[in-house]
Protein backbone atom coordinates (compact mmCIF):
# COMPACT_ATOMS: atom_id res chain seq x y z
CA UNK A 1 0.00 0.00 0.00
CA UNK A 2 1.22 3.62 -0.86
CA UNK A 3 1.57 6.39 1.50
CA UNK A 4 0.31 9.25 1.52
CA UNK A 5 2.91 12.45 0.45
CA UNK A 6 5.92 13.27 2.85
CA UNK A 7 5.84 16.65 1.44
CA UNK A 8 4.32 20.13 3.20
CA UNK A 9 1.34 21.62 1.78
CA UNK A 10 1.66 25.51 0.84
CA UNK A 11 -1.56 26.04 2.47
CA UNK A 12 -3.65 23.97 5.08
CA UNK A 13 -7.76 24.86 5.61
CA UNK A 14 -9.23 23.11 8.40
CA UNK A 15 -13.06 23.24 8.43
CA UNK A 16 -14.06 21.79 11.72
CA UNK A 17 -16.80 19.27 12.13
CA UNK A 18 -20.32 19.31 13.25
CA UNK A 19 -21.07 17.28 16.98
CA UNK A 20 -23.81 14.43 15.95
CA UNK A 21 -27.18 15.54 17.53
CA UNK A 22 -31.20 15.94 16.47
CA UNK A 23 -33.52 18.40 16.91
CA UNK A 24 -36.82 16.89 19.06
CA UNK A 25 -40.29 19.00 18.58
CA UNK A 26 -41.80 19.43 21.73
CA UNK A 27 -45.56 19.30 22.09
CA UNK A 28 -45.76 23.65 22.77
CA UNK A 29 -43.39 24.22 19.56
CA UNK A 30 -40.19 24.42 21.00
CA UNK A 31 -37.09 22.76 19.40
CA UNK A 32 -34.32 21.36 21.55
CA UNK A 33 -31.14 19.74 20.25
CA UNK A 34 -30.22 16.28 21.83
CA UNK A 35 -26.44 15.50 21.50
CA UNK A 36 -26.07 12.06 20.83
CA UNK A 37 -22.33 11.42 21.28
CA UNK A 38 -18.78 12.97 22.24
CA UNK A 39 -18.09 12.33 18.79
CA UNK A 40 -17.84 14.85 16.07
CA UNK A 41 -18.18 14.38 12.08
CA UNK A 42 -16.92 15.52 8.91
CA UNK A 43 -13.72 17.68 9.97
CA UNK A 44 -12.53 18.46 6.52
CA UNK A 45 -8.97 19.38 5.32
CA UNK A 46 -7.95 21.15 2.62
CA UNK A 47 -4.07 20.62 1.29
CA UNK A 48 -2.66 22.39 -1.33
CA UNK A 49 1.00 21.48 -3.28
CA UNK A 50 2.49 24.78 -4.84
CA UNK A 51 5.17 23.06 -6.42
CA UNK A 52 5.61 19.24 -6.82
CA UNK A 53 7.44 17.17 -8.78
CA UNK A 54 6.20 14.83 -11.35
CA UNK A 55 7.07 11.17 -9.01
CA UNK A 56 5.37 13.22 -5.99
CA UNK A 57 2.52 13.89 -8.42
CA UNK A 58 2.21 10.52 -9.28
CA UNK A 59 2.56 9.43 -5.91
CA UNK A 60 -0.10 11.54 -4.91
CA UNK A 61 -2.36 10.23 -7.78
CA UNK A 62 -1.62 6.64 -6.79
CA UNK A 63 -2.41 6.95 -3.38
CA UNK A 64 -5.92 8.35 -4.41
CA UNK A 65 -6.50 5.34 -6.96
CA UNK A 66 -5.58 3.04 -4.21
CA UNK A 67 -7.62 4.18 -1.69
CA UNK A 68 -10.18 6.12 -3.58
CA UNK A 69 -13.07 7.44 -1.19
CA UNK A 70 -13.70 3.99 0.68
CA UNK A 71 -10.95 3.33 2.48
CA UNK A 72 -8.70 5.63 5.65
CA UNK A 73 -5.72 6.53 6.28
CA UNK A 74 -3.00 8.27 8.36
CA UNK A 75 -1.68 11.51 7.60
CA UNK A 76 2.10 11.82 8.13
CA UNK A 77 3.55 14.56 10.24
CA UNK A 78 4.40 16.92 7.51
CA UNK A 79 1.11 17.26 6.55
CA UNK A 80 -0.42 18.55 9.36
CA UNK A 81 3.41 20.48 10.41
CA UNK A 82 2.71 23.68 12.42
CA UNK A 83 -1.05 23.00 13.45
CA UNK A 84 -2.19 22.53 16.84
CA UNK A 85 -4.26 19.51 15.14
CA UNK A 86 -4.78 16.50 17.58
CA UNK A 87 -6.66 13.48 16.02
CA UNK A 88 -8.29 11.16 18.27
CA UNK A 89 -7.28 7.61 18.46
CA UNK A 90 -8.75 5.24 16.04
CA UNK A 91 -9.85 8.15 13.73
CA UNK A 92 -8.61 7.89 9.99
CA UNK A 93 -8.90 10.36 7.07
CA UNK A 94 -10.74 9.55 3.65
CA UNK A 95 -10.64 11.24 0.33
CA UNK A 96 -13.42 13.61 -0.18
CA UNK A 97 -12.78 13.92 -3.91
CA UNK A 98 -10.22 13.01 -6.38
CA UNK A 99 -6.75 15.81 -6.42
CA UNK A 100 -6.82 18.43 -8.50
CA UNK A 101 -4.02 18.51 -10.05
CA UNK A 102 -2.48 21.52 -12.16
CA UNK A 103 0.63 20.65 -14.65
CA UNK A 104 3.10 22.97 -15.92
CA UNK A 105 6.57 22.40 -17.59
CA UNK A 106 8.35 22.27 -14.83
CA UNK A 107 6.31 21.31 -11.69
CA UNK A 108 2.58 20.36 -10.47
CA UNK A 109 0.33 22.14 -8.57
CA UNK A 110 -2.23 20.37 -6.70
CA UNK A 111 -4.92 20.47 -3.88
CA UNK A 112 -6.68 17.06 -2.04
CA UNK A 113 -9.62 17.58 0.24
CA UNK A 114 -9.58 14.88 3.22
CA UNK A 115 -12.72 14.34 5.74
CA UNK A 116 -11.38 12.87 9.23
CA UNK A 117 -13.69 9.62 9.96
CA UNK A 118 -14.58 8.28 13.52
CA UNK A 119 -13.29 4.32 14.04
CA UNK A 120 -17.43 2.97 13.07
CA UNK A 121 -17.44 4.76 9.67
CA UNK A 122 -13.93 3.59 8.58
């Protein structure tokens, strides 16, 4: 299995998640939201690759096609270098989308959205 890029992103955007809860109708028309566990969903990160090379393109590309939307993974350190971003244990990110990637002559530029999963969805 392929790893996910060693390289540091030009820019990081970290959306934070939404806490799973439901909204009850009571019987005089108020609505009151129930929480229904500590965990929270859908943390989304943004990553985007100024300049890469065409082999950490590729690897990039690979790694999508070999884990495609289905199936998590862990992030390497220089990925998330310079955020005060603690995962919790068992948690693993997906693929929200396939990388856009951006050739030139010289180098790639290329951005990768990832959603953070809880252990039960991955």
């Amino acid at each position: 299995m392929s790893s996910f890029i060693t390289v540091p992103p030009s820019q990081r955007v970290l959306i934070p998640g939404e806490a799973v809860s439901s909204q009850l109708q009571m019987l005089n028309g108020d609505q009151h939201n129930v929480r229904q566990s500590n965990a929270t969903l859908n943390h989304t990160l943004r990553l985007s690759y100024a300049a890469l090379t065409n082999l950490e393109a590729f690897s990039l590309v690979s790694h999508y096609f070999l884990n495609g939307v289905f199936y998590g993974f862990d992030l390497p350190s220089e990925a998330t270098q310079g955020m005060s971003l603690t995962i919790p244990s068992g948690y693993l990110w997906r693929y929200a989308a396939a990388p856009e990637c951006e050739s030139s002559s010289t180098s790639t530029s290329a951005s990768v959205e990832l959603v953070l999963k809880p252990p039960s969805l991955t």
